[in-house]
N, C-alpha and C. Protein backbone atom coordinates (compact mmCIF):
# COMPACT_ATOMS: atom_id res chain seq x y z
N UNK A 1 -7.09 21.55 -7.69
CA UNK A 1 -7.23 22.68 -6.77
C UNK A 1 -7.26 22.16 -5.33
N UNK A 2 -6.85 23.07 -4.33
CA UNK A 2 -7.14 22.82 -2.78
C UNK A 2 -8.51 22.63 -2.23
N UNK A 3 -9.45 21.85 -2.77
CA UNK A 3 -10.92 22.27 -2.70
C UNK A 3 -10.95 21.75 -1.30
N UNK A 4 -12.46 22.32 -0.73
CA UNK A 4 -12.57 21.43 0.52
C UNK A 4 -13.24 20.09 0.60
N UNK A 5 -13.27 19.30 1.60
CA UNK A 5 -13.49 18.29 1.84
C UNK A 5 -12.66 17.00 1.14
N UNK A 6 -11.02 17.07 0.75
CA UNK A 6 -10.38 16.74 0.15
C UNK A 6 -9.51 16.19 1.32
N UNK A 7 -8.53 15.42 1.46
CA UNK A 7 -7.77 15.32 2.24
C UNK A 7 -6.32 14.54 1.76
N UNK A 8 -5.22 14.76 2.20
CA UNK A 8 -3.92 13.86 2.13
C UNK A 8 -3.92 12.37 3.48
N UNK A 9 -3.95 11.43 2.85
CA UNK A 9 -3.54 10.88 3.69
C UNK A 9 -2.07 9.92 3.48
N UNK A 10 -1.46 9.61 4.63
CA UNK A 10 -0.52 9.46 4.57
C UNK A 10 0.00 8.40 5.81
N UNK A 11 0.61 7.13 4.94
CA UNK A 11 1.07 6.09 5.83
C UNK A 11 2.21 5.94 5.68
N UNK A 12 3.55 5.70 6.95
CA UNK A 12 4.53 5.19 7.26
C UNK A 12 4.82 3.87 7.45
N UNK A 13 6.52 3.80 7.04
CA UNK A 13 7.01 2.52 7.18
C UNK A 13 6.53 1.81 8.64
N UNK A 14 6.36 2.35 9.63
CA UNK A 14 6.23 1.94 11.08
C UNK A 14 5.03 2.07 11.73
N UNK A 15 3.80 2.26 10.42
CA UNK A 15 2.63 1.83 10.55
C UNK A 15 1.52 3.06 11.13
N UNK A 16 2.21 4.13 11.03
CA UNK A 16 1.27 5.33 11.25
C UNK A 16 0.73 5.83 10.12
N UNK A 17 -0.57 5.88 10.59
CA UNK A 17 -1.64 6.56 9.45
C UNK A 17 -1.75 7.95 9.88
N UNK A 18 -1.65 9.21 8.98
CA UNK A 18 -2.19 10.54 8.98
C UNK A 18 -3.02 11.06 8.49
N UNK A 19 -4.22 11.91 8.48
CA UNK A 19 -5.16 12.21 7.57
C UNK A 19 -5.03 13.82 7.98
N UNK A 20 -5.06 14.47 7.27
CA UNK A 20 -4.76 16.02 7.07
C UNK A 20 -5.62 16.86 5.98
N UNK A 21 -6.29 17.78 6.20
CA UNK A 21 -6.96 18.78 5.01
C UNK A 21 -6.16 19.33 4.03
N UNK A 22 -6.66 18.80 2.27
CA UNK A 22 -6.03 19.45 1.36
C UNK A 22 -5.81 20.69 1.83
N UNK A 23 -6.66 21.38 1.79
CA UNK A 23 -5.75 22.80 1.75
C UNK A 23 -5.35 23.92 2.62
N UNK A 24 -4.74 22.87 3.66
CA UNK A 24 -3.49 23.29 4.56
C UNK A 24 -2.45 23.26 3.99
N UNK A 25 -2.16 22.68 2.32
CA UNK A 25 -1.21 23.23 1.91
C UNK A 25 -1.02 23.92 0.70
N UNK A 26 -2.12 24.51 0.58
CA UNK A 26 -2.42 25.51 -0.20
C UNK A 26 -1.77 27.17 0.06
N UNK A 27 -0.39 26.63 -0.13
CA UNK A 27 0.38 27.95 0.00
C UNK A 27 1.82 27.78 -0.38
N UNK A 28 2.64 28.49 -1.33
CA UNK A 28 3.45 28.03 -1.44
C UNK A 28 4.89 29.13 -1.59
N UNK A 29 5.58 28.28 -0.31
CA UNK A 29 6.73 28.33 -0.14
C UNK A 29 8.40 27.93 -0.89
N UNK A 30 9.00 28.71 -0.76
CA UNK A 30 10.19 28.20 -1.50
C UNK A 30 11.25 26.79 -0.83
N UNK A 31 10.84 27.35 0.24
CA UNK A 31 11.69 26.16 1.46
C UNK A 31 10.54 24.68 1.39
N UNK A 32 9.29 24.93 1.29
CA UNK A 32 8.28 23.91 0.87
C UNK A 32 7.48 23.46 2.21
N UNK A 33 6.66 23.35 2.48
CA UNK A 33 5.80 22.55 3.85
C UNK A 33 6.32 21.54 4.40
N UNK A 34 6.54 21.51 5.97
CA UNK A 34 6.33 20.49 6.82
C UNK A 34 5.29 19.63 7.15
N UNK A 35 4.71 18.38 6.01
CA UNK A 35 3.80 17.94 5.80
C UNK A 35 3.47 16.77 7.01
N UNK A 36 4.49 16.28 7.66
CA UNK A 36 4.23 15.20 9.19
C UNK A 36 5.27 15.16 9.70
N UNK A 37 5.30 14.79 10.71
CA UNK A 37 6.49 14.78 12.06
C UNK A 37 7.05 13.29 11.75
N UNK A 38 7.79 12.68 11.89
CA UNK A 38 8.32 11.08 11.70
C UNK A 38 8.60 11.71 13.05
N UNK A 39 8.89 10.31 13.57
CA UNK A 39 9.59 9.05 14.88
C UNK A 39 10.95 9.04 13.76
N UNK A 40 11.94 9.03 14.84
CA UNK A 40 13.56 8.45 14.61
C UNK A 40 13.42 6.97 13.57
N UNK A 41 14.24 7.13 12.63
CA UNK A 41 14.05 6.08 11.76
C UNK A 41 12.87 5.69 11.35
N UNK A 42 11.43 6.43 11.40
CA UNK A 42 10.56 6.05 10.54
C UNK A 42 10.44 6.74 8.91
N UNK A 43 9.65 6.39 8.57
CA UNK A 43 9.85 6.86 6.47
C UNK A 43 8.25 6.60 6.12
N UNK A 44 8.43 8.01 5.66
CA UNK A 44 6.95 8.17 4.66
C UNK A 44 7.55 7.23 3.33
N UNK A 45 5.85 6.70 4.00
CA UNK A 45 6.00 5.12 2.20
C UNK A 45 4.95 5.44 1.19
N UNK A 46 3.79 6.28 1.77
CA UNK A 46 2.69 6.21 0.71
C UNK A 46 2.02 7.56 1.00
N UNK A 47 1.63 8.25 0.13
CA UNK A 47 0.75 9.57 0.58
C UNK A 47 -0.52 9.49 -0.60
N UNK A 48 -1.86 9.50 -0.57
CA UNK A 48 -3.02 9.08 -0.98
C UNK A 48 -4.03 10.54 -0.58
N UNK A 49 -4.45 10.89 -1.95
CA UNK A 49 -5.49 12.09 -2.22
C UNK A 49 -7.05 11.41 -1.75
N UNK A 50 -7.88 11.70 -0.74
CA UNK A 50 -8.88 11.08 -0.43
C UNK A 50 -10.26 12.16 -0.54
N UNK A 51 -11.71 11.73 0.03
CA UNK A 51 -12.79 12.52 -0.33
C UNK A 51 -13.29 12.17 1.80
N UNK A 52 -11.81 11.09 2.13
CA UNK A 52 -12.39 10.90 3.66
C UNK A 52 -13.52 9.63 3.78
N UNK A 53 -14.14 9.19 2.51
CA UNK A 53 -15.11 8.58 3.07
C UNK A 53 -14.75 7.10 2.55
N UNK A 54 -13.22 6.52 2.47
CA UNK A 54 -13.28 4.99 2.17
C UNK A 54 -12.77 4.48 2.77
N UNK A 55 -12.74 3.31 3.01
CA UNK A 55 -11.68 2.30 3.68
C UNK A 55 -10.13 2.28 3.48
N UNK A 56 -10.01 1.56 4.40
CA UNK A 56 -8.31 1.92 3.93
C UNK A 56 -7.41 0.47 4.22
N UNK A 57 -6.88 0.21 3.57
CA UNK A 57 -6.09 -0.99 3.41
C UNK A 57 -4.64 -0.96 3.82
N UNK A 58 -4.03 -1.42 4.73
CA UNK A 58 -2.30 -1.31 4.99
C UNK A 58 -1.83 -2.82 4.90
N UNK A 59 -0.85 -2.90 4.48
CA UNK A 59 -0.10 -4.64 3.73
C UNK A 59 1.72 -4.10 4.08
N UNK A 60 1.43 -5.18 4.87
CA UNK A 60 3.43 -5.58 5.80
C UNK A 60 4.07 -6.27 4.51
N UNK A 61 5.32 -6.03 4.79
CA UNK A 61 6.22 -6.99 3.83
C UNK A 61 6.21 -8.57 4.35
N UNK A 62 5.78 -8.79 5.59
CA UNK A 62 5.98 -10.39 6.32
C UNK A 62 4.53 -10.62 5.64
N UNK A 63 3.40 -10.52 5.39
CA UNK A 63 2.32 -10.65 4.65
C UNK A 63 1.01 -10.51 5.05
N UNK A 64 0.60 -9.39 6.23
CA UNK A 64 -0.06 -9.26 6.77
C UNK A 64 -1.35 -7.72 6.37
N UNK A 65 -2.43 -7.76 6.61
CA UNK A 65 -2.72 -6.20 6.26
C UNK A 65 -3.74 -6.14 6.84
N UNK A 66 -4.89 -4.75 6.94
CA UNK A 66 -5.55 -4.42 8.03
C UNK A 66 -6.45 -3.60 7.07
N UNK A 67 -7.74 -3.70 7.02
CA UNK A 67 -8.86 -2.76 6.46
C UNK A 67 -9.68 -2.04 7.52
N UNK A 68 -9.29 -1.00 7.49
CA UNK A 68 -10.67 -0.10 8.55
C UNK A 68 -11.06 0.98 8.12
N UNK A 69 -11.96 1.61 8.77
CA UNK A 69 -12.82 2.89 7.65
C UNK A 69 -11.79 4.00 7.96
N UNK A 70 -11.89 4.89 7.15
CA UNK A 70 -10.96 6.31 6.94
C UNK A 70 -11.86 7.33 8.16
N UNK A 71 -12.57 6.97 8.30
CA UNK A 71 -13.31 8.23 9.79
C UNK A 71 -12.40 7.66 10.37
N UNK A 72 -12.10 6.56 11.27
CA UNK A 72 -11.52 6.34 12.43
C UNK A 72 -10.01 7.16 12.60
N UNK A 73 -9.58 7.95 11.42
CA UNK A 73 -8.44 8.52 11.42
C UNK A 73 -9.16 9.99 11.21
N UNK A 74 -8.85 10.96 12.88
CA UNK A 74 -9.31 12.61 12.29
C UNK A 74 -8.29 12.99 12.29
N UNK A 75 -9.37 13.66 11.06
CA UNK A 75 -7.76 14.74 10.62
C UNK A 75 -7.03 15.92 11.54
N UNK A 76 -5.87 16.20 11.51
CA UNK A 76 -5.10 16.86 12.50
C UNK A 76 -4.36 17.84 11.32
N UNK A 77 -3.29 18.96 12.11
CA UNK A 77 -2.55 19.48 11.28
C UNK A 77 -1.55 19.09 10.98
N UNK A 78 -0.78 19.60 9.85
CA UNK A 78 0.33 19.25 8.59
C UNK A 78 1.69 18.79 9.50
N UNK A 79 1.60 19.28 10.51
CA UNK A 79 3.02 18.97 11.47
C UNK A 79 2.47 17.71 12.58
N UNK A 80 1.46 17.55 12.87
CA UNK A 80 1.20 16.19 13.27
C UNK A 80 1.61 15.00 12.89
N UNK A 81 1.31 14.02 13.92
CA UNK A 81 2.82 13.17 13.67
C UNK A 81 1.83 11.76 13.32
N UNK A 82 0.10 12.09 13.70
CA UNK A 82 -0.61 10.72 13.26
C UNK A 82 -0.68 9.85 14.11
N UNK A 83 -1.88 8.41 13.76
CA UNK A 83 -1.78 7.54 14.66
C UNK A 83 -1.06 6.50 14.13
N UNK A 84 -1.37 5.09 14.76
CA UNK A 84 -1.58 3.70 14.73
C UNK A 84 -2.54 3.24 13.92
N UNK A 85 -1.96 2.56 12.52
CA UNK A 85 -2.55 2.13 11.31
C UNK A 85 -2.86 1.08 12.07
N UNK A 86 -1.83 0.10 11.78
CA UNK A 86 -1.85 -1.12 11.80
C UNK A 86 -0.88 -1.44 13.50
N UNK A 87 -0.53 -2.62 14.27
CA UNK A 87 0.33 -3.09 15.29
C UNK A 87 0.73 -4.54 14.33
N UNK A 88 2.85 -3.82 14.27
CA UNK A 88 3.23 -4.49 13.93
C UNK A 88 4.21 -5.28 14.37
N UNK A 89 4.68 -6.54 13.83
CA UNK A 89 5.70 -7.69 15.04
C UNK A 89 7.06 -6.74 14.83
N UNK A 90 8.03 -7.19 15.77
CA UNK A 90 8.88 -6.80 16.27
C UNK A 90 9.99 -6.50 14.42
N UNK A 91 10.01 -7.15 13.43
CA UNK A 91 10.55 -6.80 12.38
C UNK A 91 10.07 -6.42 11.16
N UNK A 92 8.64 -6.61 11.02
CA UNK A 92 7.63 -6.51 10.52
C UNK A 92 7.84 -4.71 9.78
N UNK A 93 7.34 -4.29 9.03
CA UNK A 93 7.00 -2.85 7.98
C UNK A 93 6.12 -3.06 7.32
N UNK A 94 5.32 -1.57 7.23
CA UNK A 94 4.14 -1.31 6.08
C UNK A 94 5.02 -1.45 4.83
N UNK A 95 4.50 -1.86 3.49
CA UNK A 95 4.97 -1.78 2.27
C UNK A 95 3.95 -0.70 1.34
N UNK A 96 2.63 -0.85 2.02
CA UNK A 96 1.72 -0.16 1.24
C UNK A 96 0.31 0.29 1.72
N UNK A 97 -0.11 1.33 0.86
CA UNK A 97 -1.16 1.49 1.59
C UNK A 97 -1.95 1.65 0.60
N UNK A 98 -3.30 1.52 0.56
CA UNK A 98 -4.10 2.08 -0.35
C UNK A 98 -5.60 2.47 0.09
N UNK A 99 -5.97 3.79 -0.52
CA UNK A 99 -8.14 3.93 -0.02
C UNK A 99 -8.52 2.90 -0.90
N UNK A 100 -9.83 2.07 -0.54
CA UNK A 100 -10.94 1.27 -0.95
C UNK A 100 -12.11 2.22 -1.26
N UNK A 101 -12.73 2.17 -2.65
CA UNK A 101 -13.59 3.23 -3.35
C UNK A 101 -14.90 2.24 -3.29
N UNK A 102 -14.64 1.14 -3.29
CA UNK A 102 -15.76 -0.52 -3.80
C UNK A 102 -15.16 -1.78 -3.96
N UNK A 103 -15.74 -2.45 -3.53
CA UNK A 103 -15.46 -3.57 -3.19
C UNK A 103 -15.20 -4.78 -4.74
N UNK A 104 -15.15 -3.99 -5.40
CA UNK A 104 -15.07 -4.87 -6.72
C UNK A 104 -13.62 -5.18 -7.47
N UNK A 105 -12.70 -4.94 -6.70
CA UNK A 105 -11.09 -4.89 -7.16
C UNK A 105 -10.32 -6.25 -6.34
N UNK A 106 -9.18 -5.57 -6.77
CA UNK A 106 -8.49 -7.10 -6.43
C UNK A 106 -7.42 -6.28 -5.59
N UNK A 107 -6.99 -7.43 -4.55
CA UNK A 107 -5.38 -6.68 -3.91
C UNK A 107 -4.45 -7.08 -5.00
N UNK A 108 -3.20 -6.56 -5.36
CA UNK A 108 -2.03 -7.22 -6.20
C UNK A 108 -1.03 -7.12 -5.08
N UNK A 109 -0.43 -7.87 -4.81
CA UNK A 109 0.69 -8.27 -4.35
C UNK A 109 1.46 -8.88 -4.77
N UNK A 110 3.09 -8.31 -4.55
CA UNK A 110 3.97 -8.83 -4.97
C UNK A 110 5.62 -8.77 -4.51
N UNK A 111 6.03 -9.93 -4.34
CA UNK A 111 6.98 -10.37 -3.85
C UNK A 111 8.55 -10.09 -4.31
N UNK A 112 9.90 -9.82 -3.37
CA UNK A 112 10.79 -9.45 -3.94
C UNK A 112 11.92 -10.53 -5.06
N UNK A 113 10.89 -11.40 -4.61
CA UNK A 113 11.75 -13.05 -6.09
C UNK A 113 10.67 -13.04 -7.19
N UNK A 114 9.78 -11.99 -7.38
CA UNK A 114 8.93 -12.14 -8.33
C UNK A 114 7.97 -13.13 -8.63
N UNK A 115 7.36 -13.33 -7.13
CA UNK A 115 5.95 -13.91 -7.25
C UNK A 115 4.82 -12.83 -6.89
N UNK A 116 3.49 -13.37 -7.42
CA UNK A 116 2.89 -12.59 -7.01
C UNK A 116 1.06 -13.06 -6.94
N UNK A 117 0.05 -12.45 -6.94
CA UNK A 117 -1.00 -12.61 -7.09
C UNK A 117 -2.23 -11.42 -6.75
N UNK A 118 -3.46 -11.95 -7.18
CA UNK A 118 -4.23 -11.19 -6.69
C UNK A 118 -5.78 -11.47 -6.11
N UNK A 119 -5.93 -10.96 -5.41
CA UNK A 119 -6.93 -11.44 -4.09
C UNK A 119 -8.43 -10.42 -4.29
N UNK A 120 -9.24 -11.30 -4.51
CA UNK A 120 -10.59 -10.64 -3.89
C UNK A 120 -10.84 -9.93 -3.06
N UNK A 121 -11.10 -8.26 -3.03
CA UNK A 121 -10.97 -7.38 -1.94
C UNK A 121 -12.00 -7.80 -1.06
N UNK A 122 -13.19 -8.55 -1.44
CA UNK A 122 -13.94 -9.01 -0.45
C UNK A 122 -13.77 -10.05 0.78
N UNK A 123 -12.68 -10.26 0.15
CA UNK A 123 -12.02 -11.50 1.18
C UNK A 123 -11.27 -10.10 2.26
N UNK A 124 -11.60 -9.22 2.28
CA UNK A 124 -10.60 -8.57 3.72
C UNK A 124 -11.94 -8.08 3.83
N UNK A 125 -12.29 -8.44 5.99
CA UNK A 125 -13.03 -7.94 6.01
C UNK A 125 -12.77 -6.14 7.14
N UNK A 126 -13.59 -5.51 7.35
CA UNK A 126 -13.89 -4.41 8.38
C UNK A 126 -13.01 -4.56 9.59
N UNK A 127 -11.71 -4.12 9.80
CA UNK A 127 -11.64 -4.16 11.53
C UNK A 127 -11.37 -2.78 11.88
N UNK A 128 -11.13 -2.54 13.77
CA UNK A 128 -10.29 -1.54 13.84
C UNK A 128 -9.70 -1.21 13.35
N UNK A 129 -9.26 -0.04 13.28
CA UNK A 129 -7.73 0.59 13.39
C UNK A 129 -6.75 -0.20 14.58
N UNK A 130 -5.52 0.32 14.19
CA UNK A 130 -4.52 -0.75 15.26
C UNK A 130 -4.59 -1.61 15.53
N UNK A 131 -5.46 -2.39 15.00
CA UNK A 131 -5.24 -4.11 15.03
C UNK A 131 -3.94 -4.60 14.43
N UNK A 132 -4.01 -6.04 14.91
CA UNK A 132 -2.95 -6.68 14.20
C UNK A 132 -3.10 -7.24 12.42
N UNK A 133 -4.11 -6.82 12.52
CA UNK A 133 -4.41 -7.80 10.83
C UNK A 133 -4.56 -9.12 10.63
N UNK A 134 -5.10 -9.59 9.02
CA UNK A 134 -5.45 -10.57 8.56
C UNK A 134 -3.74 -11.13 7.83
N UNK A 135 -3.74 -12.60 7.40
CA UNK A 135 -2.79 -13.02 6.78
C UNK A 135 -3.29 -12.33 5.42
N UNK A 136 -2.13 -12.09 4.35
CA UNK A 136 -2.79 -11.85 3.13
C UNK A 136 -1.63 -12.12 2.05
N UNK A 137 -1.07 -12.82 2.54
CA UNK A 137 0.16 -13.51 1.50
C UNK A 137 1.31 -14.60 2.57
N UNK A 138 1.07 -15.89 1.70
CA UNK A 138 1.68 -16.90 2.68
C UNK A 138 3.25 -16.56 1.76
N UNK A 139 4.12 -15.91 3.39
CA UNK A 139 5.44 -15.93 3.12
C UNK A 139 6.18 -17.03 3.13
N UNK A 140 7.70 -17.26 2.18
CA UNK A 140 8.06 -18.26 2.25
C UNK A 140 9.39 -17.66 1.63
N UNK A 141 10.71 -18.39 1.52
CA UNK A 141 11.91 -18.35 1.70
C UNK A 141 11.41 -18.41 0.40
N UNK A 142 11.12 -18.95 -0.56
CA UNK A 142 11.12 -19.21 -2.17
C UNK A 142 10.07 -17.67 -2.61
N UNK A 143 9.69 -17.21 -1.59
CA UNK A 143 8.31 -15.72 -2.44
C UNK A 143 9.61 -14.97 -2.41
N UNK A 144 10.46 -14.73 -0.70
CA UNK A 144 10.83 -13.65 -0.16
C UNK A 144 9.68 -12.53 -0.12
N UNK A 145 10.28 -11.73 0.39
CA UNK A 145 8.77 -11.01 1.47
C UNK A 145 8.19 -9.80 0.54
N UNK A 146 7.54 -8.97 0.86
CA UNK A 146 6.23 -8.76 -0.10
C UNK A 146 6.67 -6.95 -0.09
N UNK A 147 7.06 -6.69 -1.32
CA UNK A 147 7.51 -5.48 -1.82
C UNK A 147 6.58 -4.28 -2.58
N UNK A 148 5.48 -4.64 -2.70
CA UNK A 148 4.40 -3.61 -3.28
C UNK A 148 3.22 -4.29 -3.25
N UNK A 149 1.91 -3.11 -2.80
CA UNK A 149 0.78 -3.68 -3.31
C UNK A 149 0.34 -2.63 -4.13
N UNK A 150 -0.78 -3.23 -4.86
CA UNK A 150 -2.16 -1.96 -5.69
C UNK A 150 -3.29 -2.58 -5.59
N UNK A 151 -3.92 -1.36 -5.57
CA UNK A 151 -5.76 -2.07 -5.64
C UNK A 151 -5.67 -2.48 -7.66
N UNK A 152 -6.32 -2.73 -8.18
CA UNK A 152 -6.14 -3.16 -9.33
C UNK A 152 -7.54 -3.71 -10.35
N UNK A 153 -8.39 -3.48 -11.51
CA UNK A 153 -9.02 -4.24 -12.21
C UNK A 153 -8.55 -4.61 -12.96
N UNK A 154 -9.49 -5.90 -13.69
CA UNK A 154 -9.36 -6.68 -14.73
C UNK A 154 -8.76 -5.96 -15.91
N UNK A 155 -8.30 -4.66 -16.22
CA UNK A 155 -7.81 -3.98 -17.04
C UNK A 155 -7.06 -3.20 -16.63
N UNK A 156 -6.43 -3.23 -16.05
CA UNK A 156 -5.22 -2.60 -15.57
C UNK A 156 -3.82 -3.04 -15.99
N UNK A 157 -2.74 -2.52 -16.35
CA UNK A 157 -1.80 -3.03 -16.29
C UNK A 157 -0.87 -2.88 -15.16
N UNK A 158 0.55 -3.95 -14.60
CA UNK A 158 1.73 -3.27 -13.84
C UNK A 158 2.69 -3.58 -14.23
N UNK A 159 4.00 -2.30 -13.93
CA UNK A 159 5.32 -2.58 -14.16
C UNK A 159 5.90 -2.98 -13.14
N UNK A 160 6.93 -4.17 -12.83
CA UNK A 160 7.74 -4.54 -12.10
C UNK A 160 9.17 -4.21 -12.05
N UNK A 161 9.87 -3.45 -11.53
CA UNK A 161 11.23 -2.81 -11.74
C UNK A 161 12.08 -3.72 -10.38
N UNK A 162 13.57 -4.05 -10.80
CA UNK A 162 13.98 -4.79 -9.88
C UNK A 162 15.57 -4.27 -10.06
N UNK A 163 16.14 -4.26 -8.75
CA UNK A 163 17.39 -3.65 -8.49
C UNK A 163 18.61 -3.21 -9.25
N UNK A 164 18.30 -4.27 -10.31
CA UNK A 164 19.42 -4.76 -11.51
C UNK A 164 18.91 -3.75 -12.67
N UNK A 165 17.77 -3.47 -12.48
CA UNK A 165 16.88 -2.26 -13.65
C UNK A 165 16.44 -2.74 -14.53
N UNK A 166 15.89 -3.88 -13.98
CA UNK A 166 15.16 -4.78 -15.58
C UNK A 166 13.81 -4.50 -15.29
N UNK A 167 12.75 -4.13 -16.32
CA UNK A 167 11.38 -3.82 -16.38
C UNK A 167 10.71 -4.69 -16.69
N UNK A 168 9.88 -5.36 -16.35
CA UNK A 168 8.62 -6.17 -16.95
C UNK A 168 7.03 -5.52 -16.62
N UNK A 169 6.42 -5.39 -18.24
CA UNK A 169 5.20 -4.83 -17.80
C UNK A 169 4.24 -6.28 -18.27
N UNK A 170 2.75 -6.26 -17.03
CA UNK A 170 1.95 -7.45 -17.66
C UNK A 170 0.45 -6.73 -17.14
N UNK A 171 -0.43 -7.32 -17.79
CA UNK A 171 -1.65 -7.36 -17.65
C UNK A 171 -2.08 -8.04 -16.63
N UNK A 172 -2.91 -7.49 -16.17
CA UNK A 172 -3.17 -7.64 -14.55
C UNK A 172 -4.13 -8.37 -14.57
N UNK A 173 -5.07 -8.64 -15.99
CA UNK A 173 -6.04 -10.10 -16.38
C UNK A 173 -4.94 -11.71 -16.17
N UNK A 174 -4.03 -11.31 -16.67
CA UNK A 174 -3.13 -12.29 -17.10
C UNK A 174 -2.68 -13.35 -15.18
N UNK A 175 -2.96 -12.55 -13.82
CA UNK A 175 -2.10 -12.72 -13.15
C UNK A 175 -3.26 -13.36 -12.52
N UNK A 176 -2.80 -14.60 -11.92
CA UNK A 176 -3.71 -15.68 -11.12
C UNK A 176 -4.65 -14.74 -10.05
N UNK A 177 -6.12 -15.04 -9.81
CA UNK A 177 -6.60 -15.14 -8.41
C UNK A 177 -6.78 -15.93 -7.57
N UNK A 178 -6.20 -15.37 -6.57
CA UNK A 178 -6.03 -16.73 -5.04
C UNK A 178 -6.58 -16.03 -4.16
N UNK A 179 -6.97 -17.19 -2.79
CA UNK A 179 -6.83 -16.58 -1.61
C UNK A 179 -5.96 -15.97 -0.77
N UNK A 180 -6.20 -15.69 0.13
CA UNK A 180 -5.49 -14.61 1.12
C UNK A 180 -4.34 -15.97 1.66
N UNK A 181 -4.35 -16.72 1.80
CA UNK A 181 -3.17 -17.78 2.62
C UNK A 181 -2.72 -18.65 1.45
N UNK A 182 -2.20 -17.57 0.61
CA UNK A 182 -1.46 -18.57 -0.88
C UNK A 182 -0.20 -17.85 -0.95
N UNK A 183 0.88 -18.65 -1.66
CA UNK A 183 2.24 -17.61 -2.00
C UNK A 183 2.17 -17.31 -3.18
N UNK A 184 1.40 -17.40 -4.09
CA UNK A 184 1.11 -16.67 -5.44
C UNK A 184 2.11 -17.31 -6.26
N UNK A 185 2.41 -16.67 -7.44
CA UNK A 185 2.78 -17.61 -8.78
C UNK A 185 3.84 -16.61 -9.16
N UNK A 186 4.77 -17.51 -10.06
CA UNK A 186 6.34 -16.75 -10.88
C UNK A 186 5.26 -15.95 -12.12
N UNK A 187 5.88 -13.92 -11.89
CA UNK A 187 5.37 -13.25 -12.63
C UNK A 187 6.59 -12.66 -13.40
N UNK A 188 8.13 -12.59 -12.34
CA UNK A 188 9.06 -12.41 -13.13
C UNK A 188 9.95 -13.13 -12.53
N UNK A 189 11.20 -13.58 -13.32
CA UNK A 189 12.00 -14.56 -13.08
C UNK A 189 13.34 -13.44 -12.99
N UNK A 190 13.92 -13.75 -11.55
CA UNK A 190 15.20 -12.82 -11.58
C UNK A 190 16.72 -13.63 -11.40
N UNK A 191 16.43 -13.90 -12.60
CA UNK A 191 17.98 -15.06 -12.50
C UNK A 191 19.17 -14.04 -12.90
N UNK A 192 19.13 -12.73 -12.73
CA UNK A 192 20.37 -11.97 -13.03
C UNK A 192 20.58 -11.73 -11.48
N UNK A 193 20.04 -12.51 -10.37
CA UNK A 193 20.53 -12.49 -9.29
C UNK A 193 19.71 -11.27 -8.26
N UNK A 194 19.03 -10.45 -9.13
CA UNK A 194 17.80 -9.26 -8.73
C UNK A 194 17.19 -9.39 -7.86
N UNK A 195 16.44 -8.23 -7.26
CA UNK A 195 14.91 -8.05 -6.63
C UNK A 195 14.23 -7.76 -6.87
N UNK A 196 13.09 -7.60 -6.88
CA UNK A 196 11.81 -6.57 -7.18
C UNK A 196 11.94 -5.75 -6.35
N UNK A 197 12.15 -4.34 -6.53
CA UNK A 197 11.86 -3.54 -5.79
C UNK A 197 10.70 -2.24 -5.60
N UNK A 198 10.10 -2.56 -6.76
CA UNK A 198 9.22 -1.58 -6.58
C UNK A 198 7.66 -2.25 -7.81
N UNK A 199 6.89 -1.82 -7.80
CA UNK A 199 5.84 -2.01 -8.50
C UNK A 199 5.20 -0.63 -9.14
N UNK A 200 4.57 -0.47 -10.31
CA UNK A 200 3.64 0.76 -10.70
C UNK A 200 2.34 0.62 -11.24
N UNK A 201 1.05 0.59 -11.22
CA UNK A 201 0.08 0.47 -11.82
C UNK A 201 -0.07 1.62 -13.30
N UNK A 202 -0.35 0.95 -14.37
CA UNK A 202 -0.33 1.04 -15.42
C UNK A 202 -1.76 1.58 -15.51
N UNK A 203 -2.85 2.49 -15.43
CA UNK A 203 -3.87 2.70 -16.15
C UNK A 203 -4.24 2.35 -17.45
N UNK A 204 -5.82 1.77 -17.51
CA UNK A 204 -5.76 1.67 -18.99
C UNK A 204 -6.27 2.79 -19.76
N UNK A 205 -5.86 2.73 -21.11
CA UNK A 205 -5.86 3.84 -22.24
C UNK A 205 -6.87 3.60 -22.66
């Protein structure tokens, strides 16, 4: 339901965060809602059902990401265009975004040659908004750059889907923990010449 105190939030490729009241779109049209304004060549990458009161995590494809609390973003209306998540380098993109509920999860990250890993959320600490961020995956010509994250537990599963349409699903126990300045470990091997292009978190049953 549209209840109150619910909210959409919503991060772009070019690093704008939006936070908006569920049920401003609690109405429905055939043509459908104008849910945010983009900038020329920017792209909605992630849209996230919130309660407003968690942290929020944004992760670049060069390997960078930024934790700050979800107040620092007020909410505005459905045609608002949002702020400044993260400040990013000149080629740099968000890949992902995710709310922080507790501090007891892991980041998963993962790379478009099919490396990957996962990081102690306690290792990211509190900053602004619009900062530049922490390192949180050492890039390298052998990772190639960083194509999905998820928050993730010890029981979780993910699927890895890669350009060529080959699937690999694994257990998210199974996948190394490192620090934040590591290039993580071979989770899938794409010798049909592939990418990773996308990631899915698997709930457990």
């Amino acid at each position: 339901n549209f209840a109150e105190g619910k909210y959409l939030l919503f991060a772009t490729r070019d690093g704008i965060i939006k936070k908006t009241a569920l049920n401003e779109y609690n109405s429905a049209r055939k043509t459908g809602l104008l849910s945010i304004t983009l900038k020329c060549e920017d792209e909605l990458i992630d849209v996230r059902l919130t309660d407003g009161n968690n942290d929020i995590i944004m992760v670049t494809k060069e390997g960078l990401s930024i934790r700050f609390k979800e107040e620092e973003v007020r909410a505005v209306g459905r045609t608002s265009m949002g702020v400044k998540g993260i400040a990013l380098g000149k080629e740099d993109k968000v890949v992902g975004m995710e709310p922080i509920k507790e501090d007891n999860g892991y980041v998963l990250a993962i790379t478009e040659n099919g490396f990957g890993k996962r990081t102690e959320l306690e290792e990211y600490r509190c900053q602004g908004r619009a900062g530049k961020g922490v390192l949180t995956y050492k890039i390298t010509s052998k990772t190639g750059n960083i194509v999905g994250v998820k928050l993730v537990n010890d029981h979780d599963e993910v699927m890895l889907i890669t350009d060529t349409g080959v699937i690999i699903r694994l257990n998210v126990d199974d996948i190394s923990i490192l620090g934040r300045n590591t290039q993580g470990v071979t989770l899938m091997r794409t010798s049909d010449g592939g990418k990773v292009i996308n990631i899915a978190k698997v709930p457990n049953e």
